[in-house]
Protein backbone atom coordinates (compact mmCIF):
# COMPACT_ATOMS: atom_id res chain seq x y z
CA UNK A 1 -4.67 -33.96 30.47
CA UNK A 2 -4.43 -35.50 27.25
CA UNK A 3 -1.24 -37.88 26.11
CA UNK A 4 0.63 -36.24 23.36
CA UNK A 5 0.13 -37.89 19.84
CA UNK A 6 3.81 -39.42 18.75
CA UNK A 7 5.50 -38.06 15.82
CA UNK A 8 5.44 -40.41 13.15
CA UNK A 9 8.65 -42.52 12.23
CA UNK A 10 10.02 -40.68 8.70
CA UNK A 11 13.18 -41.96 6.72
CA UNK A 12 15.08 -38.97 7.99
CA UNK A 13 14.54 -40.56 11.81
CA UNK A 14 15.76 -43.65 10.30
CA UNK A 15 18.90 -42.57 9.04
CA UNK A 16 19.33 -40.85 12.18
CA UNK A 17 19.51 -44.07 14.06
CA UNK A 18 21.21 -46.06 11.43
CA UNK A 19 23.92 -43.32 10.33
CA UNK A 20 23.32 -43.34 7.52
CA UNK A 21 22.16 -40.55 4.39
CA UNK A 22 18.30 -40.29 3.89
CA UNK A 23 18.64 -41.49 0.33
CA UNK A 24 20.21 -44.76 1.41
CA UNK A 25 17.01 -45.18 3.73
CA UNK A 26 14.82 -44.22 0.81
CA UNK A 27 16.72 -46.25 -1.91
CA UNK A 28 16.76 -49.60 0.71
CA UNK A 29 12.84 -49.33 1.81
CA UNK A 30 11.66 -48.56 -1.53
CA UNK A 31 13.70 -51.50 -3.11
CA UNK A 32 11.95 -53.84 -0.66
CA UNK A 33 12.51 -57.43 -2.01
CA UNK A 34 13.84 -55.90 -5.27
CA UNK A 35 17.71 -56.73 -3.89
CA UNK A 36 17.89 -53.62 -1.61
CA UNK A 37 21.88 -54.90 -0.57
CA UNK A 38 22.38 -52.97 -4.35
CA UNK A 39 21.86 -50.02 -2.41
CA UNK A 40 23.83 -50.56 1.25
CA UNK A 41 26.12 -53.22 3.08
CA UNK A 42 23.93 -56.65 4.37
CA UNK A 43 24.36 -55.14 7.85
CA UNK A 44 23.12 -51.66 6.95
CA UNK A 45 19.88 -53.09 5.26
CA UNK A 46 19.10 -55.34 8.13
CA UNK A 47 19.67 -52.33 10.30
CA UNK A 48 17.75 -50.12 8.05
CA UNK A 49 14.32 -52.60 8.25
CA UNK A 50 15.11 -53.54 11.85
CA UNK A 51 14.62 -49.71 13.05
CA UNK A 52 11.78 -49.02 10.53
CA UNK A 53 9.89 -52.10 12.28
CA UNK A 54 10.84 -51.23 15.87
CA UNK A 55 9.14 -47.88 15.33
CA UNK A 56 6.50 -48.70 13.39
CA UNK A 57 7.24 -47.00 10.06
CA UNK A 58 4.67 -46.98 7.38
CA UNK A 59 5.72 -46.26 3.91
CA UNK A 60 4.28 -43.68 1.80
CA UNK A 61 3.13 -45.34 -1.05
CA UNK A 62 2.90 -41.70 -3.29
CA UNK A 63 6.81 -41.09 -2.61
CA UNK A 64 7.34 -44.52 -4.33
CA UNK A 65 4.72 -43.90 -7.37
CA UNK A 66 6.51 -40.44 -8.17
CA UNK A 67 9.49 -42.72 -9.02
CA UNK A 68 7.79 -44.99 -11.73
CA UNK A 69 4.86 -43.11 -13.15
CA UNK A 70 2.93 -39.82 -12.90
CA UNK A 71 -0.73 -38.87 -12.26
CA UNK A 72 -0.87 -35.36 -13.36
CA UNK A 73 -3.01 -34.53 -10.70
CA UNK A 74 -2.27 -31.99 -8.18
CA UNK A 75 -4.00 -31.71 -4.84
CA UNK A 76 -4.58 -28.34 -3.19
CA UNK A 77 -5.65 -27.77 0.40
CA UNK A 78 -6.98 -24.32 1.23
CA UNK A 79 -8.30 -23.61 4.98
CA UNK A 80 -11.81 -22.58 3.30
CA UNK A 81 -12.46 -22.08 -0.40
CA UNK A 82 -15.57 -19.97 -0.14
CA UNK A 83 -13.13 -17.14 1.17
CA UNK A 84 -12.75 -15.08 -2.14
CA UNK A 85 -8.78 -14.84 -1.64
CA UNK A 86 -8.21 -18.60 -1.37
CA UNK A 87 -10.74 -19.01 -4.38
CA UNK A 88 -8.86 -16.27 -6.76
CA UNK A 89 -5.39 -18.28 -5.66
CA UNK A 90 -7.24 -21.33 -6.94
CA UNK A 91 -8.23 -20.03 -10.46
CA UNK A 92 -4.95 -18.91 -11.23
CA UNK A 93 -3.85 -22.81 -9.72
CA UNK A 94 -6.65 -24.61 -11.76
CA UNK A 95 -5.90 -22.24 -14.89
CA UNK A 96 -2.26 -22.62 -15.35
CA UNK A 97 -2.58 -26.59 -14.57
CA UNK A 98 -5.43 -26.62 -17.27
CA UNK A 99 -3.07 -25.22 -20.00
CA UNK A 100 -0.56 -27.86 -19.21
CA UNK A 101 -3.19 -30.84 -19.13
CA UNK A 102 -2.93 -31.14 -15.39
CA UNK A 103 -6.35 -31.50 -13.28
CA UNK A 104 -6.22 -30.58 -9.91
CA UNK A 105 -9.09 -30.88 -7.13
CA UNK A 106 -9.41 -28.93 -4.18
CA UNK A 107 -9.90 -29.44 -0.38
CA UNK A 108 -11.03 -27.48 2.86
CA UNK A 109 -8.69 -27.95 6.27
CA UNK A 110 -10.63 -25.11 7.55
CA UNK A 111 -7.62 -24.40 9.42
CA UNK A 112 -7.55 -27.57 11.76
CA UNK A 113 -4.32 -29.78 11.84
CA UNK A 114 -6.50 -32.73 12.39
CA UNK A 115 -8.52 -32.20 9.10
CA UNK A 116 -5.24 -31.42 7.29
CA UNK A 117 -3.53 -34.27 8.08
CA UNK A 118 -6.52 -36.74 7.09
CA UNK A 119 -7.29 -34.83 4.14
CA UNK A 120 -3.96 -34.93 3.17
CA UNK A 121 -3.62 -38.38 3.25
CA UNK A 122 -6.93 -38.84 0.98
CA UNK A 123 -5.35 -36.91 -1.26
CA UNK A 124 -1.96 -39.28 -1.12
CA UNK A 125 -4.33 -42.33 -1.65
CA UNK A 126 -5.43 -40.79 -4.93
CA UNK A 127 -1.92 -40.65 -6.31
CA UNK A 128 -1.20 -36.98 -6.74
CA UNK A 129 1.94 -36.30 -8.07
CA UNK A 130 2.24 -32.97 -5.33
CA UNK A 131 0.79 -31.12 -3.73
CA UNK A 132 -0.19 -26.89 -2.86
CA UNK A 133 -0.56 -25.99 0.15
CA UNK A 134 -2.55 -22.70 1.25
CA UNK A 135 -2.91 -23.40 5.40
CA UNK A 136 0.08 -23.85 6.30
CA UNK A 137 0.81 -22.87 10.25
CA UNK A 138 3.69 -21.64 11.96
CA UNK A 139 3.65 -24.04 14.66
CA UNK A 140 2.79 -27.80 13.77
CA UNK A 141 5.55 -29.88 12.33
CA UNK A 142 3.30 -31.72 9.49
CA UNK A 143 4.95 -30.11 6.66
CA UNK A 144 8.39 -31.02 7.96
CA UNK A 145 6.98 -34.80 8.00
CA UNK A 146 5.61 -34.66 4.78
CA UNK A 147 9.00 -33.35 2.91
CA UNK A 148 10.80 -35.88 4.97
CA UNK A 149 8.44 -38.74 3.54
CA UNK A 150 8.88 -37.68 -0.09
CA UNK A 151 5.72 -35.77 -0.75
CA UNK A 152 6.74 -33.06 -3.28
CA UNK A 153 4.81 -29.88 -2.68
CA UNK A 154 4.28 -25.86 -2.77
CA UNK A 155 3.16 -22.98 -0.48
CA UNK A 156 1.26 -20.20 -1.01
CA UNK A 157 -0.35 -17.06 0.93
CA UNK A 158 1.19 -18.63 3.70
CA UNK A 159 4.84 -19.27 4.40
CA UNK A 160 6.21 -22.26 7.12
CA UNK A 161 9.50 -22.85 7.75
CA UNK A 162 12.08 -23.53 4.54
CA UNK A 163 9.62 -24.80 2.44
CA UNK A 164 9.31 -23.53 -0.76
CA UNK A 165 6.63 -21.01 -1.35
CA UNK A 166 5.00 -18.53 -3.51
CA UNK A 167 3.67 -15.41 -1.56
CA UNK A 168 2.98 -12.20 -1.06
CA UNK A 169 5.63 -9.94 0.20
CA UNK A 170 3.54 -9.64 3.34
CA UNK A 171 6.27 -7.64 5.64
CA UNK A 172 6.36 -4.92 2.36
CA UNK A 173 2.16 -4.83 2.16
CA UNK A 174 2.63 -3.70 6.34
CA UNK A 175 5.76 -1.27 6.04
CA UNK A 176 3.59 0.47 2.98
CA UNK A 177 0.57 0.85 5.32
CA UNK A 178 2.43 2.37 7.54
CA UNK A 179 4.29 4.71 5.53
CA UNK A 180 0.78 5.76 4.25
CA UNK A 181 -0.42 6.28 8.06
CA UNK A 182 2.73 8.42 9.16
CA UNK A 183 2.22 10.33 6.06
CA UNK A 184 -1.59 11.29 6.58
CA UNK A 185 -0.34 11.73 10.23
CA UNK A 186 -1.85 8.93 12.24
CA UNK A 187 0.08 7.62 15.35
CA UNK A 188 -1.70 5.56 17.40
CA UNK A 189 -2.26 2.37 15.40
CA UNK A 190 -3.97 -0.79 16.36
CA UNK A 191 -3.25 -3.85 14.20
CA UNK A 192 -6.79 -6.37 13.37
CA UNK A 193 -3.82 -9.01 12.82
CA UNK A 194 -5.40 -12.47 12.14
CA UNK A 195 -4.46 -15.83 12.98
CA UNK A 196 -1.29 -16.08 15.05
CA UNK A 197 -0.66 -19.26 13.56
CA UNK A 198 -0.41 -18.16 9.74
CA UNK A 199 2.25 -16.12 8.45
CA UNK A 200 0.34 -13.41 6.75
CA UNK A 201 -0.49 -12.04 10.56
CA UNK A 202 3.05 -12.17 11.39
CA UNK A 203 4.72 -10.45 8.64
CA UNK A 204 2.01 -7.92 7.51
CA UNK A 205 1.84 -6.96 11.69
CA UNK A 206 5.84 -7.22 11.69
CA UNK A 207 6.03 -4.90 8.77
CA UNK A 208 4.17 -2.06 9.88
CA UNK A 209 5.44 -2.38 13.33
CA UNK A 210 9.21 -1.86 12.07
CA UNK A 211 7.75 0.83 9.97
CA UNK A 212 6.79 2.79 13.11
CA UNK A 213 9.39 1.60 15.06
CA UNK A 214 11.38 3.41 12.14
CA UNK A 215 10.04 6.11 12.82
CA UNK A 216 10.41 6.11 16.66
CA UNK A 217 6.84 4.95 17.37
CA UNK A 218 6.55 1.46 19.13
CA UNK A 219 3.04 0.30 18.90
CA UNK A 220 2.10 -1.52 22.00
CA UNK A 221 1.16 -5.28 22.74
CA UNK A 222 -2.38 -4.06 23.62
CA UNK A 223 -2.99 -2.18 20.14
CA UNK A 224 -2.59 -5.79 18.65
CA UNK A 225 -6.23 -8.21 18.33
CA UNK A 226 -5.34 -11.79 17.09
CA UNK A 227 -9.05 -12.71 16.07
CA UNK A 228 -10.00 -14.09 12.96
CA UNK A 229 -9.89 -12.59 8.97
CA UNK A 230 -13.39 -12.34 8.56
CA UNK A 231 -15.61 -9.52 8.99
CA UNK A 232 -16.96 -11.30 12.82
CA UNK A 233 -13.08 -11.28 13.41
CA UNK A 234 -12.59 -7.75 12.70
CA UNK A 235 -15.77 -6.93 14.78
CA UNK A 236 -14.42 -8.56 17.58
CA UNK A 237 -11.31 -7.16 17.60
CA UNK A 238 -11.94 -3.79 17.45
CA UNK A 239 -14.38 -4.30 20.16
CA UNK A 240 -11.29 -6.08 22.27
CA UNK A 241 -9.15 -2.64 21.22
CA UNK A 242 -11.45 0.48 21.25
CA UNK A 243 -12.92 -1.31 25.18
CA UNK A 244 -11.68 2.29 26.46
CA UNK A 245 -10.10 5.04 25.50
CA UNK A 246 -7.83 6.41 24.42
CA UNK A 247 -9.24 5.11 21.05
CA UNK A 248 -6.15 4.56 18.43
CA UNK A 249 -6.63 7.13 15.72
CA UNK A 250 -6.56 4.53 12.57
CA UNK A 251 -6.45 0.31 11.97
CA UNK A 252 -4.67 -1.64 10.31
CA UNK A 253 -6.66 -5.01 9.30
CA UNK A 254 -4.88 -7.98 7.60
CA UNK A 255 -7.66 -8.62 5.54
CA UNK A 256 -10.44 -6.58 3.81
CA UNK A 257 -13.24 -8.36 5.30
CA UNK A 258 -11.99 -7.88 8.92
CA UNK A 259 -11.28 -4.26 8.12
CA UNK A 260 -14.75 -3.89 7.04
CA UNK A 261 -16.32 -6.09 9.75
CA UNK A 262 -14.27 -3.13 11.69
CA UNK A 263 -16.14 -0.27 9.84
CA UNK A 264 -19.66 -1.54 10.70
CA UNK A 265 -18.09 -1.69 14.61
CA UNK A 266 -16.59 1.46 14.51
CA UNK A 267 -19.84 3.04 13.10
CA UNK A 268 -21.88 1.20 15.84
CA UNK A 269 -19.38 3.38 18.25
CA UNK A 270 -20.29 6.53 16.72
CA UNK A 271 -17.23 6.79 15.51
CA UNK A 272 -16.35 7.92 11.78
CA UNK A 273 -14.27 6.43 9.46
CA UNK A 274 -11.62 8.09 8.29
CA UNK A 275 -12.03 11.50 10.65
CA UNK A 276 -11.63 9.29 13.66
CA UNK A 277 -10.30 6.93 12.90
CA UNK A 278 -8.47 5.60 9.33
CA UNK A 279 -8.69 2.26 8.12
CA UNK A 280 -6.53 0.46 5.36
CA UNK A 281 -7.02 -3.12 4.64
CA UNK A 282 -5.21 -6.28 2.71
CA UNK A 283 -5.79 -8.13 -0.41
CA UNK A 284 -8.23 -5.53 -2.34
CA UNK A 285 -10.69 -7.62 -2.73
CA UNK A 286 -13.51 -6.62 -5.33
CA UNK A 287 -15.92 -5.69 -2.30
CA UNK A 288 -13.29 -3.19 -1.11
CA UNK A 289 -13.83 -0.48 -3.98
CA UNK A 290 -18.01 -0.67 -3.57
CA UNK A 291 -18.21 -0.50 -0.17
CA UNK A 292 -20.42 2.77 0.56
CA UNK A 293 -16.79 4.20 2.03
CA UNK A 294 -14.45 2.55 0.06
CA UNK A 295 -11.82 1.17 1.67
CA UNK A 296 -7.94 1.78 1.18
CA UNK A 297 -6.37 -1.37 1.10
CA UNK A 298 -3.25 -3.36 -0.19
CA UNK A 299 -3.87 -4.98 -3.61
CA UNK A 300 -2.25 -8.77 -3.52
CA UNK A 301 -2.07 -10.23 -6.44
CA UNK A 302 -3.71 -13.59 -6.14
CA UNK A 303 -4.70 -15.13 -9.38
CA UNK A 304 -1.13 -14.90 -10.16
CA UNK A 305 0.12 -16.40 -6.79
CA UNK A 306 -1.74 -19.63 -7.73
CA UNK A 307 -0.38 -19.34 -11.25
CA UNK A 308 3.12 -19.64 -10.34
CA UNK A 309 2.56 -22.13 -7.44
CA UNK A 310 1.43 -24.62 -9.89
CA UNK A 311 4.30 -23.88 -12.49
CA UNK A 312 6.51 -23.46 -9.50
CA UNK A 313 5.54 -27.43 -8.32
CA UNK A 314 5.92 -28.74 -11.79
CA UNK A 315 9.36 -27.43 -11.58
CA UNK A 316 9.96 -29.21 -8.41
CA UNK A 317 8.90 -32.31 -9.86
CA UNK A 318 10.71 -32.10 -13.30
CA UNK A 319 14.01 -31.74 -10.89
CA UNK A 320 14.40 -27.93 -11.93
CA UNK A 321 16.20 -25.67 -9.10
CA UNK A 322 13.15 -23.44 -7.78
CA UNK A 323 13.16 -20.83 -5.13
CA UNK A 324 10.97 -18.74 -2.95
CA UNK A 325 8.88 -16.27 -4.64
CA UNK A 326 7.45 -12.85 -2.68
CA UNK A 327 4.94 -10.94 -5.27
CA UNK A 328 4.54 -6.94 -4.84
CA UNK A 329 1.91 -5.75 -3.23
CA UNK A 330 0.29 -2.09 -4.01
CA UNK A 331 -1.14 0.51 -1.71
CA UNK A 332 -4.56 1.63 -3.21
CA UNK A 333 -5.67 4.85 -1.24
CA UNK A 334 -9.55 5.03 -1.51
CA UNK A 335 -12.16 7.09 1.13
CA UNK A 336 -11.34 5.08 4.46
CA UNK A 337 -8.43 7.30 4.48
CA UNK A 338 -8.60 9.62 1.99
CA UNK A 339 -8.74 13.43 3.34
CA UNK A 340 -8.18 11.54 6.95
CA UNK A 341 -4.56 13.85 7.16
CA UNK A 342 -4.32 15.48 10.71
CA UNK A 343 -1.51 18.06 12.13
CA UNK A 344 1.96 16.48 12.84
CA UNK A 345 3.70 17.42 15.47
């Protein structure tokens, strides 16, 4: 069994112990020699540095530099760049920074918290004024600890928490898949959902789910594959969901390359696509409309996601009010279900 890794001491702890507001902490640590009793009481400060030593608190240099001078340089961390929706998010990034004299660079976490925290800080050392965020999970706390140390930043394609974030309307993208399903007649859905930890597999799964629910159809635990959003993903999971029948008459993948990693399974079944079984897909990719069966999918519109992340940030960092943005998402109905209607009873 392996110890657990500490959290790290942030200024929010610190005021915790002290009782005292986060931007006295902030205001007294940054000061350092620079008279910090401006900020707080003699007994405060000596509080103040007494608990940040005790716990070994290291200060973030970047939160400091956003106070005196600016980079304009924007770090981005994606969990793999060579996947074509990260990459159109990142034009539309790297575009609107270019027209405002901003440069950006760009970094793979490839999804692991370990990489994203040490990449993170590389990025920190190199003085960015914020950053955008496109891995963000569900369940690690490293966001929290950055906004708590100062770091200014942005999400997008994936939610976490509070944090401000520019998205897709991911629960929307689901419901219209499944009004599209329950209109051609399908009832037995299974769900290619994704990565448990990233938000786009909980709300496009949570969205079609309702949308059955709605309708009085629950769609069971078991019709639900967790495997990745590539096309090996989608292969496995409908391999984990069609083990034994009976098969579920159509899929819904979170992604078009695990819906068409799905196809080439499905085929390898003997199974057609969309008599059998109907598949719809996310993101409408540029693959998805020259597939040999093209395949009905939800269009996301990425190049603008990354465009208003980045204006979104600079709007954080001139001080401007900003809120959470959810862009619509589009059912396009191509061959994968296209003439797929059955009888309803």
């Amino acid at each position: 069994m392996t110890a657990s890794r500490a959290k790290p001491m942030t200024q929010r702890m610190i005021a915790d112990l002290a009782g005292v507001s986060v931007t006295t902490v902030s205001r007294v640590l940054n000061a350092r020699e620079a008279s910090p009793e401006r900020w707080a009481a003699p007994e405060t400060v000596k509080a103040i540095f007494a608990i940040a030593k005790a716990n070994g608190y290291r200060r973030n240099p970047h939160a400091a530099s956003l106070r005196t001078s600016r980079s304009d340089l924007v770090g981005v961390m994606v969990p793999r760049l060579q996947d074509f929706v990260l990459a159109t998010i990142y034009e539309g990034i790297d575009e609107a920074a270019t027209e405002r004299d901003i440069s950006t660079f760009v970094t793979n976490s490839l999804d692991r918290p370990e990489l994203q925290r040490q990449r993170t800080q590389s990025m920190l050392d190199r003085r960015v004024d914020g950053m955008i965020f496109g891995d963000a999970h569900l369940d690690d706390p490293f966001l929290d600890e950055l906004a708590d140390g100062g770091l200014t930043f942005v999400l997008t394609s994936r939610t976490a928490g509070r944090h401000i974030s520019v998205t897709c309307d991911d629960d929307l993208g689901g419901r219209l898949a499944a009004r599209h399903l329950l209109e051609i007649g399908r009832r037995d859905v299974a769900v290619l959902a994704g990565l448990p930890f990233a938000s786009t597999s909980r709300d496009r799964t949570a969205g079609l789910v309702s949308e059955f629910a709605a309708a009085g159809i629950s769609v069971a635990d078991d019709r639900i594959a967790h495997t990745g959003f590539d096309a090996a993903g989608g292969r496995k999971g409908i391999e984990q969901l069609f083990a034994s029948p009976p098969y579920p008459d159509a899929v819904f993948a979170t992604n078009d390359f695990a819906a068409i990693g799905a196809m080439g399974a499905l085929r390898d079944m003997g199974l057609r696509v969309p008599d059998d079984v109907a598949i719809i897909g996310f993101n409408d990719t540029p693959l998805a409309a020259n597939l040999p069966l093209p395949l009905t999918t939800l269009r996301s519109p990425m190049h603008e996601m990354g465009r208003r992340a980045l204006l979104t940030l600079l709007d954080l960092l001139a001080g401007t009010p900003v809120e959470s943005q959810q862009l619509q998402p589009h059912l396009i109905v191509r061959d994968s279900t296209a003439g797929a209607t059955v009888g309803v009873a």
